[in-house]
Protein backbone atom coordinates (compact mmCIF):
# COMPACT_ATOMS: atom_id res chain seq x y z
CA UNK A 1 -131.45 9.36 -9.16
CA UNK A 2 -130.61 12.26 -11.39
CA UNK A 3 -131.13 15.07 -8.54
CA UNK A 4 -128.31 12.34 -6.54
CA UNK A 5 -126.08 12.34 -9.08
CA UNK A 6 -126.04 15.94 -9.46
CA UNK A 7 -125.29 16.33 -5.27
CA UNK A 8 -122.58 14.19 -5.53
CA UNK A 9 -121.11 16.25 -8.14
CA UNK A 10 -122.23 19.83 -7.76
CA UNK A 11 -121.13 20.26 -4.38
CA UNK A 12 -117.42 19.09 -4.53
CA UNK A 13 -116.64 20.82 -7.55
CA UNK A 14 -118.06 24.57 -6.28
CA UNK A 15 -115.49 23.65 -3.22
CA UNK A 16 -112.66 22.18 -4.76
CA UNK A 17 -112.60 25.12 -7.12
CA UNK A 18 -113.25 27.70 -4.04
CA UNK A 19 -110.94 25.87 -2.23
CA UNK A 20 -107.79 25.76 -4.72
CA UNK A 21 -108.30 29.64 -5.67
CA UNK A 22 -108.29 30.60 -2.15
CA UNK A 23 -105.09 28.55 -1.15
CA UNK A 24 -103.03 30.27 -4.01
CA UNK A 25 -104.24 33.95 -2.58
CA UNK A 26 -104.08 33.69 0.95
CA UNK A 27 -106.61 33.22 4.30
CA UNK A 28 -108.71 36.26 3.48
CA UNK A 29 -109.54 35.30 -0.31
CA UNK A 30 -110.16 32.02 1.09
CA UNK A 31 -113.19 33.14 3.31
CA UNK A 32 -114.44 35.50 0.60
CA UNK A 33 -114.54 32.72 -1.22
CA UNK A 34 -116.54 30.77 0.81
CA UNK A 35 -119.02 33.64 1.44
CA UNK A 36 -120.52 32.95 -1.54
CA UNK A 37 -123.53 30.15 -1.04
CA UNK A 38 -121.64 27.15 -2.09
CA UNK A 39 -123.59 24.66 0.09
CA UNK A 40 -126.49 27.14 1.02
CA UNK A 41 -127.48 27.49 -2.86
CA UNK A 42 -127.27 23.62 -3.74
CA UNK A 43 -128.69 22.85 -0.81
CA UNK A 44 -131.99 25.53 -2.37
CA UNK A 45 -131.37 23.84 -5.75
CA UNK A 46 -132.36 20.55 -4.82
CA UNK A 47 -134.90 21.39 -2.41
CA UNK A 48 -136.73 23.66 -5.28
CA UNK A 49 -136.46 20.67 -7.45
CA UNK A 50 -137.53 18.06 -5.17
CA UNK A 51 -140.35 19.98 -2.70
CA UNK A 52 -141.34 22.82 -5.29
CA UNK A 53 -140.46 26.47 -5.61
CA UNK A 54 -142.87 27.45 -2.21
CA UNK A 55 -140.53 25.46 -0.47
CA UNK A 56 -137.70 26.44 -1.80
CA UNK A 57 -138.81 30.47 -1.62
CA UNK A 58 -139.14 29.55 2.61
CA UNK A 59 -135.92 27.58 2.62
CA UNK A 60 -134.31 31.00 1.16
CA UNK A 61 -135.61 33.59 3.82
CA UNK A 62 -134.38 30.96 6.44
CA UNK A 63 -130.87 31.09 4.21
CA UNK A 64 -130.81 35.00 4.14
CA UNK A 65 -131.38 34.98 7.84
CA UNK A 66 -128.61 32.78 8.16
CA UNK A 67 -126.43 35.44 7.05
CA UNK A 68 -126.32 36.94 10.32
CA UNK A 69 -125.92 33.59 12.22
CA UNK A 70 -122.80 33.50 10.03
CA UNK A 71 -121.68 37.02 11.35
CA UNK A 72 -122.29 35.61 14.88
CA UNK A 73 -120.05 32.94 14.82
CA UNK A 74 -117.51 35.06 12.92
CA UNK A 75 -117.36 37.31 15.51
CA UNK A 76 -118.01 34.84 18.50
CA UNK A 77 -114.86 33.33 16.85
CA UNK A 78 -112.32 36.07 16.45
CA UNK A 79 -113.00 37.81 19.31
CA UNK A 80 -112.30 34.62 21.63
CA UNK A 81 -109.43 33.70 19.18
CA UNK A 82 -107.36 36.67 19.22
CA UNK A 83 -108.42 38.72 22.64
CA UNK A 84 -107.57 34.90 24.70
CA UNK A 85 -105.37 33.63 22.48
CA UNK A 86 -104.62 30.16 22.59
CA UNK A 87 -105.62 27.22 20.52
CA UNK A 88 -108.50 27.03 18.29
CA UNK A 89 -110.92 24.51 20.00
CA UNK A 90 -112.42 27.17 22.08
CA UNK A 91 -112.66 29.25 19.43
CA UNK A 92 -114.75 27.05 17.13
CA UNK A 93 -116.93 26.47 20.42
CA UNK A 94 -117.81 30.35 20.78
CA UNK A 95 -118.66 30.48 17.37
CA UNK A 96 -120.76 27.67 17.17
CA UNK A 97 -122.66 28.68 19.88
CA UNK A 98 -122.81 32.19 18.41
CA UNK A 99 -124.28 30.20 15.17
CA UNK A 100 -126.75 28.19 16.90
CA UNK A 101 -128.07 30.46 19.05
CA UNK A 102 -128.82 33.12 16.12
CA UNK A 103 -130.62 30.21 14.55
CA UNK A 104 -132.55 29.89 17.21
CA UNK A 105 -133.71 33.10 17.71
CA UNK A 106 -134.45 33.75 13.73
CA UNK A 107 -136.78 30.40 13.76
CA UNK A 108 -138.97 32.00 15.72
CA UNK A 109 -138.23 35.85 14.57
CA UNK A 110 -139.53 36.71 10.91
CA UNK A 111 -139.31 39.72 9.31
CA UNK A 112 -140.95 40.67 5.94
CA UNK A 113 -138.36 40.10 2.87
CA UNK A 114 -136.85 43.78 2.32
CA UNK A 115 -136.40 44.31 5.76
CA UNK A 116 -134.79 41.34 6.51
CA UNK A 117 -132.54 41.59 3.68
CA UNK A 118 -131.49 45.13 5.63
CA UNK A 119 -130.85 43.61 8.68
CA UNK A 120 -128.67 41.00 7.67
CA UNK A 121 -126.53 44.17 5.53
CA UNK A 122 -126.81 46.01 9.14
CA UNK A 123 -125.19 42.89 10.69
CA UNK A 124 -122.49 42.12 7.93
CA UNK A 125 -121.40 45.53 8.41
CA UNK A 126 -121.60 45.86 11.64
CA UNK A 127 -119.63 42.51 12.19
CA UNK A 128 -116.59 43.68 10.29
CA UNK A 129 -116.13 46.99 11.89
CA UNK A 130 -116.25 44.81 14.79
CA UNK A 131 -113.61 42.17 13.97
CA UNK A 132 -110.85 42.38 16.23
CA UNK A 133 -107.70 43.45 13.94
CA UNK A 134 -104.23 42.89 14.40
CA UNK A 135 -100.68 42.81 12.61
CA UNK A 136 -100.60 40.06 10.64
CA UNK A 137 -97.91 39.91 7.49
CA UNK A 138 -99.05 40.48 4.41
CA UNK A 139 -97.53 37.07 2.79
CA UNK A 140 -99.52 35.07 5.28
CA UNK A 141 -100.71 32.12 3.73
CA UNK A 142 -102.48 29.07 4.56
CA UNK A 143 -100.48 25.82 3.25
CA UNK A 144 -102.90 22.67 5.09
CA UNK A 145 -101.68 19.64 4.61
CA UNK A 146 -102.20 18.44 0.50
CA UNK A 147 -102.98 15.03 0.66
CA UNK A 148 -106.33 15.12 2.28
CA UNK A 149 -107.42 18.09 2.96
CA UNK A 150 -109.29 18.75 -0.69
CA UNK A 151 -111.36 15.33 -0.30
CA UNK A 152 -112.37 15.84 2.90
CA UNK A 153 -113.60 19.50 1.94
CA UNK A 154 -115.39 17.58 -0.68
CA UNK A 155 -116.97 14.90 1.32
CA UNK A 156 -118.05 17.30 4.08
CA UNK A 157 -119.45 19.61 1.78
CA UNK A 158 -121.47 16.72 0.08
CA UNK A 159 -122.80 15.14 3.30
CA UNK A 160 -124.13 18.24 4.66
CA UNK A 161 -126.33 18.78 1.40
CA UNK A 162 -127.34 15.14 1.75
CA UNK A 163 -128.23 15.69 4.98
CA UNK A 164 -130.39 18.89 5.39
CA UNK A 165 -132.05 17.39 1.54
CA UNK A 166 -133.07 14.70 3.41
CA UNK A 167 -134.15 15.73 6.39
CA UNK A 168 -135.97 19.23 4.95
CA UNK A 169 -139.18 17.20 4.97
CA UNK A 170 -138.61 16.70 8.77
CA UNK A 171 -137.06 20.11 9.65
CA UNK A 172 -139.28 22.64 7.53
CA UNK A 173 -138.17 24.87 4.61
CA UNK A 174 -137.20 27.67 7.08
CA UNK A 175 -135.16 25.47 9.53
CA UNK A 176 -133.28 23.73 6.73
CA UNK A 177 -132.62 27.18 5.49
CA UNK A 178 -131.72 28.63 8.63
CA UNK A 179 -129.08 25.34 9.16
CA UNK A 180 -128.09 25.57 5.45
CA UNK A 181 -125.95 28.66 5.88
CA UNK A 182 -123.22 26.79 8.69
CA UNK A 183 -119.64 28.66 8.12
CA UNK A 184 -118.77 24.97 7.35
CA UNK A 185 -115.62 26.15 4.87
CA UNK A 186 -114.49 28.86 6.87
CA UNK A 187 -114.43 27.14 9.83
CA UNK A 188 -112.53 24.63 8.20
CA UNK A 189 -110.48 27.36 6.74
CA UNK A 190 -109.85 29.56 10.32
CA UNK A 191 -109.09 26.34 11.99
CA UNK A 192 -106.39 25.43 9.17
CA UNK A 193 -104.75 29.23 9.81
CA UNK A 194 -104.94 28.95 13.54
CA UNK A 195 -103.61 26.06 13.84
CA UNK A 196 -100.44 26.91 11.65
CA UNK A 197 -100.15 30.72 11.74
CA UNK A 198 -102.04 31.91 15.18
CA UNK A 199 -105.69 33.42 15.67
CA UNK A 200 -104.67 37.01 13.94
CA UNK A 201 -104.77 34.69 10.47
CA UNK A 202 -107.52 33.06 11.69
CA UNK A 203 -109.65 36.22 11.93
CA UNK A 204 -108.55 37.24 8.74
CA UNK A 205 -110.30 34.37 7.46
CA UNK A 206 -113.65 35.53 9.20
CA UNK A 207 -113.68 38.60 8.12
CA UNK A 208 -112.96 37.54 4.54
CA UNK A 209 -116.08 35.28 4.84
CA UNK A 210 -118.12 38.81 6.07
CA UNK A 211 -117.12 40.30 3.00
CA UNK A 212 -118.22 37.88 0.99
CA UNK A 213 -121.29 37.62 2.41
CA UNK A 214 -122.98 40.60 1.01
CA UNK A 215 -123.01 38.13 -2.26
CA UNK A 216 -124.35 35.27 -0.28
CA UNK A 217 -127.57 38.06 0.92
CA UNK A 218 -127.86 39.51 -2.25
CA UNK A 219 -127.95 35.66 -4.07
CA UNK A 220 -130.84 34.36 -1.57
CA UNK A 221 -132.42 37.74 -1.39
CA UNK A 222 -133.15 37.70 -5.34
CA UNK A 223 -134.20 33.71 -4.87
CA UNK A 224 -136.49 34.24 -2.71
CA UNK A 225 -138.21 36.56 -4.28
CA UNK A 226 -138.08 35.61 -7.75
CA UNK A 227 -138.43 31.64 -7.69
CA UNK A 228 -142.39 31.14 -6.96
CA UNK A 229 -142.86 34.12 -10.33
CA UNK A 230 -140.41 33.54 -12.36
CA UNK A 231 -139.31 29.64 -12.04
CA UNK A 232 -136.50 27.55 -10.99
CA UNK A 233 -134.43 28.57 -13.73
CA UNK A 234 -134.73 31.78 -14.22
CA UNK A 235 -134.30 32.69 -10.67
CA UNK A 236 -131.32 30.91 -9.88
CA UNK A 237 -129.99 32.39 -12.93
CA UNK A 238 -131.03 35.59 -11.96
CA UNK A 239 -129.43 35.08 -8.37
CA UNK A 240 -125.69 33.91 -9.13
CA UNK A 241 -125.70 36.86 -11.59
CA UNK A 242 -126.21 39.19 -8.68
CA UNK A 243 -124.04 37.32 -6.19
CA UNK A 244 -121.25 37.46 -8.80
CA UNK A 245 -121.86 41.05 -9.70
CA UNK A 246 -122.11 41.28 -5.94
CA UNK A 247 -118.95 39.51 -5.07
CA UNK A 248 -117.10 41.59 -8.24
CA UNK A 249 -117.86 44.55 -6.52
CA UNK A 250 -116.57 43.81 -3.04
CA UNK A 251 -112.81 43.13 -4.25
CA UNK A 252 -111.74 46.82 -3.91
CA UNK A 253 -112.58 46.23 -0.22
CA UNK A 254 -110.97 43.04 -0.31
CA UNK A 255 -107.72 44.27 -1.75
CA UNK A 256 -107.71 46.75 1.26
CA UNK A 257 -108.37 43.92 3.93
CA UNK A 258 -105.63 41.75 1.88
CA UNK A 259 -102.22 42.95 0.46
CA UNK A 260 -101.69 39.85 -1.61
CA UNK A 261 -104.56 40.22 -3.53
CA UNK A 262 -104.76 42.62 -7.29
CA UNK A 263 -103.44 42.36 -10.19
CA UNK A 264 -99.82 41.17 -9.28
CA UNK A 265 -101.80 38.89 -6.41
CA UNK A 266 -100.01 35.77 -7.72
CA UNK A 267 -96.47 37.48 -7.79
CA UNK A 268 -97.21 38.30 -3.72
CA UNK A 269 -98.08 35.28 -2.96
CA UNK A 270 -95.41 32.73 -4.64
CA UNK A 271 -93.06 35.56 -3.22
CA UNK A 272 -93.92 34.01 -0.03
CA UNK A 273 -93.78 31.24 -0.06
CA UNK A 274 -90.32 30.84 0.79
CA UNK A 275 -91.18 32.60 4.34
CA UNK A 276 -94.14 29.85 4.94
CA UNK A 277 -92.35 27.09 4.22
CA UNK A 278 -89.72 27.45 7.12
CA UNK A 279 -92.66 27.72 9.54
């Protein structure tokens, strides 16, 4: 009841607060944001608790090998969106392919911990010097729509934890982990931006989420191998404190992939909001 209770509340609140700090800054703060493991690492949380830290420790290679599923579909994404152009449900098909056929391949491909952890940087950085770029302004912002947006972030966030919990007995630690990592958020998020701004915003969004990922490797990275030594708590502990440090050290590179975002970040952005509001 108490590992419930915590799902139900956990969840929603690491993406409502993800979610309002990236609509005040703009569509590539809001993927960043989302890199980090904000379904990924409950998702590990409850698992650890409920099946044991062995189970949890598998769930978290699957995770960090999910990291480059997440580049796929990032890339499968914003290459269809912005080199066909068009609307977004093709798009979000490409990228979900890209996703699930990664997964695929990396349930039956494992690699030892350290190298693995080096492929999936390989990949991250690979995928953003191949994002396809564009001119997009720098006030770009996405505005969805207020009144329901925010609970249905919530209440997809909290199902899919539900979900892969409950079905990890059925799936295997490495298969939930593998299906933990889905771009859920910044799909949500690139869909959102493509819908009211066009597919350069869109892949802005993407390659925001790429950025952030380094955080989301280096968080399931130290979980794995910490959680079966160390404990629960001291290796979650140990993992957020790298993902922040991780994710604190990535925002020089995300100031250069978004002009809204530094110190005056706030000024930029309510400066434009004027110019998205008659869109």
């Amino acid at each position: 009841m108490e590992s419930l209770v915590l799902k139900v509340v956990l969840t929603p609140a690491l993406v409502g607060a993800a979610s309002l700090a990236g609509r005040r800054w703009g569509p590539t703060v809001s993927g960043w944001l989302v890199g980090l493991p904000l379904t990924a690492g409950p998702v590990a949380f409850f698992l650890a608790l409920s099946h044991g830290a062995g189970f949890a420790a598998a769930a978290a290679v699957g995770s960090l090998a999910g990291g480059m599923s997440q580049a796929a579909f990032s890339l499968a994404y914003g290459w269809v969106a912005v080199r066909l152009g068009g609307g977004w449900p093709l798009p979000a098909l490409a990228g979900c392919l890209a996703f699930a056929a990664a997964t695929v391949t990396f349930q039956h491909l494992t690699l030892p911990l350290v190298p693995l952890l080096l492929a999936v940087v390989a990949a991250l950085v690979a995928a953003l010097r191949l994002m396809p770029g564009g001119a997009t302004p720098s006030s770009a912002r996405v505005d969805p729509p207020r009144g329901w947006d925010m609970p249905a972030r919530m209440g997809m966030a909290t199902a899919l934890v539900l979900l892969l919990t409950g079905l990890a007995p059925l799936l295997g630690p490495h298969l939930t982990g593998l299906l933990a990592p889905f771009p859920l958020y910044a799909a949500v998020l690139a869909v959102f931006a493509h819908r009211r701004q066009g597919p350069v915003p869109a892949a802005s969004v993407l390659r925001g989420l790429l950025l952030g990922l380094f955080a989301f490797a280096g968080f399931f990275f130290v979980l794995a191998a910490l959680i079966e030594r160390a404990g629960i708590a001291l290796a979650f502990a140990a993992a957020v404190a790298v993902a922040l440090g991780l994710q604190a050290g990535s925002l020089p590179a995300l100031r250069r992939l978004s002009p809204t975002t530094g110190a005056d970040g706030g000024r930029a952005t309510r400066s434009s909001t004027s110019t998205s509001s008659s869109c």
